[in-house]
Each structure stands twice: as structure tokens, then as C-alpha cells.
C-alpha atoms as a PDB file:
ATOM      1  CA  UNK A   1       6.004  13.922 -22.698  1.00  0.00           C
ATOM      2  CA  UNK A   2       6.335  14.205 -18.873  1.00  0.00           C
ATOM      3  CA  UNK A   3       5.515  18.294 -18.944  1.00  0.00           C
ATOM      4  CA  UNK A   4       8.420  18.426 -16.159  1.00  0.00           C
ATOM      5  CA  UNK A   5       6.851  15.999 -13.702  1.00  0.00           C
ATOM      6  CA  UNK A   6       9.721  14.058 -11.574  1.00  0.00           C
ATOM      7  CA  UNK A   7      10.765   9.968 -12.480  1.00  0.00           C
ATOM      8  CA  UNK A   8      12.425   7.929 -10.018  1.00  0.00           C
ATOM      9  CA  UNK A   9      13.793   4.980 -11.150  1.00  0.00           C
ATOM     10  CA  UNK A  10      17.424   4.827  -9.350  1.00  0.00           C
ATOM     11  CA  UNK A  11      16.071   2.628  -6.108  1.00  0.00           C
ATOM     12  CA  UNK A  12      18.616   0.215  -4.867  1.00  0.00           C
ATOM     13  CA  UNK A  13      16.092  -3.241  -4.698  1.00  0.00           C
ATOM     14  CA  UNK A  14      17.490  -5.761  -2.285  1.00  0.00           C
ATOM     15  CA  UNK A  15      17.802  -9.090  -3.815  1.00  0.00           C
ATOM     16  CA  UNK A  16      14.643 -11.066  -4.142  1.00  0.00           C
ATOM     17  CA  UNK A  17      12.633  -8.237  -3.264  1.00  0.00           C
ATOM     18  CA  UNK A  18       9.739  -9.610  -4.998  1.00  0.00           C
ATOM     19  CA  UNK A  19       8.779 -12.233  -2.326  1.00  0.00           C
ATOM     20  CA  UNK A  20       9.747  -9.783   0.354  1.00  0.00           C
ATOM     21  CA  UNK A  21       5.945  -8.334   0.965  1.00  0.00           C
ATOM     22  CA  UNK A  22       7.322  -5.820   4.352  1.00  0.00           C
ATOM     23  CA  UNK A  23      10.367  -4.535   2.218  1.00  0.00           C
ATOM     24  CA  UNK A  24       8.259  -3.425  -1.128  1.00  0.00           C
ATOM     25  CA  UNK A  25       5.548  -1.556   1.256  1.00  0.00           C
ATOM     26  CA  UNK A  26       8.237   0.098   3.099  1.00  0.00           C
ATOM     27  CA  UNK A  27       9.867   1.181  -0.487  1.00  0.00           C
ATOM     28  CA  UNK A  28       6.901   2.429  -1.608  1.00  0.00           C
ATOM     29  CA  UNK A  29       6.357   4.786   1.527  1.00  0.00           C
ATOM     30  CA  UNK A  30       9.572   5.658   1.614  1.00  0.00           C
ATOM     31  CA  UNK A  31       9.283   7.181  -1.925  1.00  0.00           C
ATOM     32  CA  UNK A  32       5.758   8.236  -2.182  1.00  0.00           C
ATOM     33  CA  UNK A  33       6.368  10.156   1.516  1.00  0.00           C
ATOM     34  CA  UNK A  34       8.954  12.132  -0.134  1.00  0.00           C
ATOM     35  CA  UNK A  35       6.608  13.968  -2.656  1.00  0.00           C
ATOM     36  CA  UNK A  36       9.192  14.674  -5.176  1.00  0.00           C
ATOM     37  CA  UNK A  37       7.960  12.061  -7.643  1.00  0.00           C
ATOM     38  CA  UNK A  38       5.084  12.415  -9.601  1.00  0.00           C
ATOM     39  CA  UNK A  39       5.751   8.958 -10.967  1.00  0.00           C
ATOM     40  CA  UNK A  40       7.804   5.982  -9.637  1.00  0.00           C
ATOM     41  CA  UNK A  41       8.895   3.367 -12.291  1.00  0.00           C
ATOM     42  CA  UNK A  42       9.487  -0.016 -11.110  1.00  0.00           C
ATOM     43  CA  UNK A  43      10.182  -3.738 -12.073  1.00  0.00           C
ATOM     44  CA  UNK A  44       7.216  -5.705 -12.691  1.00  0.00           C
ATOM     45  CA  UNK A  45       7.162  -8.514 -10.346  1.00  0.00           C
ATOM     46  CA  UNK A  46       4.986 -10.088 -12.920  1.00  0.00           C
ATOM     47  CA  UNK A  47       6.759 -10.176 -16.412  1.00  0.00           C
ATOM     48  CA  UNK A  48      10.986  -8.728 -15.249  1.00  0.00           C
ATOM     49  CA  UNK A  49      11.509  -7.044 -18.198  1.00  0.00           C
ATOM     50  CA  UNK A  50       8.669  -4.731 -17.681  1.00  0.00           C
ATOM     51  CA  UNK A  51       8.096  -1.782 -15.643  1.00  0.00           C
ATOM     52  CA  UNK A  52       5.363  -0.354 -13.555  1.00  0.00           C
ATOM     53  CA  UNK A  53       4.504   3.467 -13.040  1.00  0.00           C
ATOM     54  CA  UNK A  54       2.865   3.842  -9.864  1.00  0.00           C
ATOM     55  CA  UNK A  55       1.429   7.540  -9.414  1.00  0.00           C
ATOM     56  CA  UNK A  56       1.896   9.451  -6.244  1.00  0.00           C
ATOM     57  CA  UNK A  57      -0.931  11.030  -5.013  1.00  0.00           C
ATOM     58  CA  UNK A  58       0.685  13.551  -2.681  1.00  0.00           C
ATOM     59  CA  UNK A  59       2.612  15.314  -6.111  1.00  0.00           C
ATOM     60  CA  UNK A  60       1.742  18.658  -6.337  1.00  0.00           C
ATOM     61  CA  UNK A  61       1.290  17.990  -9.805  1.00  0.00           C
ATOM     62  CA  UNK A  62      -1.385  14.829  -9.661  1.00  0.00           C
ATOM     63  CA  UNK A  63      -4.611  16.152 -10.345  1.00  0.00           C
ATOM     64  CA  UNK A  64      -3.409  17.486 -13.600  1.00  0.00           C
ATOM     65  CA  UNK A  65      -2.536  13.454 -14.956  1.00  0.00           C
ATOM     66  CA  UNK A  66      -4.935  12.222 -18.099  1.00  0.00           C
ATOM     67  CA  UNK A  67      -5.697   9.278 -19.280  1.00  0.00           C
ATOM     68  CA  UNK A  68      -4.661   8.622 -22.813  1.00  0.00           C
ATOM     69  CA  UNK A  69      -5.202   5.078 -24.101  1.00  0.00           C
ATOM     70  CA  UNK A  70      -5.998   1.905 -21.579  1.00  0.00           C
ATOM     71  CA  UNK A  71      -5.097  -1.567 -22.717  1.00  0.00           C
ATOM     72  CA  UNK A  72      -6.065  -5.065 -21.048  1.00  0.00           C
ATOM     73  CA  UNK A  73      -3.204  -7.449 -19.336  1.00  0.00           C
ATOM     74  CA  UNK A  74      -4.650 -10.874 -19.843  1.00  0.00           C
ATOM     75  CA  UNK A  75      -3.405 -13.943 -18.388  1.00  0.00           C
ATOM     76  CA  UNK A  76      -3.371 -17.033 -20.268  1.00  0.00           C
ATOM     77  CA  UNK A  77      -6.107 -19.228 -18.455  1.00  0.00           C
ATOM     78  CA  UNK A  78      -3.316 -22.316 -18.402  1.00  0.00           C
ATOM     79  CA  UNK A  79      -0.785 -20.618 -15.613  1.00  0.00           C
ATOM     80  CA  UNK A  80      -4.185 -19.837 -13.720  1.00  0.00           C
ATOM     81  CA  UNK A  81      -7.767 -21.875 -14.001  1.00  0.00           C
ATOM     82  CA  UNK A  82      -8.388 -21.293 -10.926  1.00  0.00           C
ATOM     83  CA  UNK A  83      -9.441 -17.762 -11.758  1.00  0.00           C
ATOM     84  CA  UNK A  84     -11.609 -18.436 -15.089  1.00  0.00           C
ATOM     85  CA  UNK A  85     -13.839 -20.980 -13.636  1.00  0.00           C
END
């Protein structure tokens, strides 16, 4: 239920945006300047099939977001040792 809060999800990405660091910060501000979006959706750089929600705290309507259920994201320690050691 979205309680009329705004979605964008229409952004034109340039190809291989995801290893283009400058171009996704300037996306973001582009969009969260603009202050019509409560919410953003996005592709997950991580796993492509999914999307991200990033919140924009300028909305009007931010303050009145909840929390309703959190769930983990774990890695499986074989892509990255490195970070379980």
C-alpha cells in the first residue's frame, strides 16, 4: 500500500551504468533534487533481477515511512572470504 506516495521507476540507465560510479550519483541527485518521489525503485547492481527502493528524504511525505518487517542479505562466504575472516 503506497497511501499515495510517488514511484519512479521510468529512468532511462545508460548502458553499463553499474561500473559508471559519476553517472549513478548524478542519477540519484537528479531524482532525489526533484522532490516528487517519495521512493525511487532501481536495478540492483548486485543480483539484476532485483530492485532497490531508495527513500528520498526531501518528500514531503518522509517522516511518515514505518518500518514493517527487516530481513538479512547474506553473502555466501565463497564469492567473498575476504570479508568473514
Amino acid at each position: 500500500q503506497n497511501h499515495g506516495a510517488s514511484f519512479f521507476s521510468g529512468f532511462l540507465y545508460q548502458k553499463n551504468w553499474h561500473h559508471d560510479f559519476e553517472y549513478t550519483q548524478w542519477m540519484g541527485s537528479e531524482i532525489m533534487q526533484d522532490k516528487t518521489s517519495l521512493a525511487i525503485a532501481c536495478p540492483s547492481a548486485v543480483v539484476q533481477q532485483e530492485q532497490n527502493f531508495l527513500l528520498n528524504p526531501a518528500h514531503k511525505d518522509y517522516g511518515k515511512i514505518r518500518l514493517k518487517e527487516v530481513s538479512g542479505f547474506y553473502f555466501d562466504e565463497r564469492l567473498f572470504p575476504s570479508m568473514y575472516r
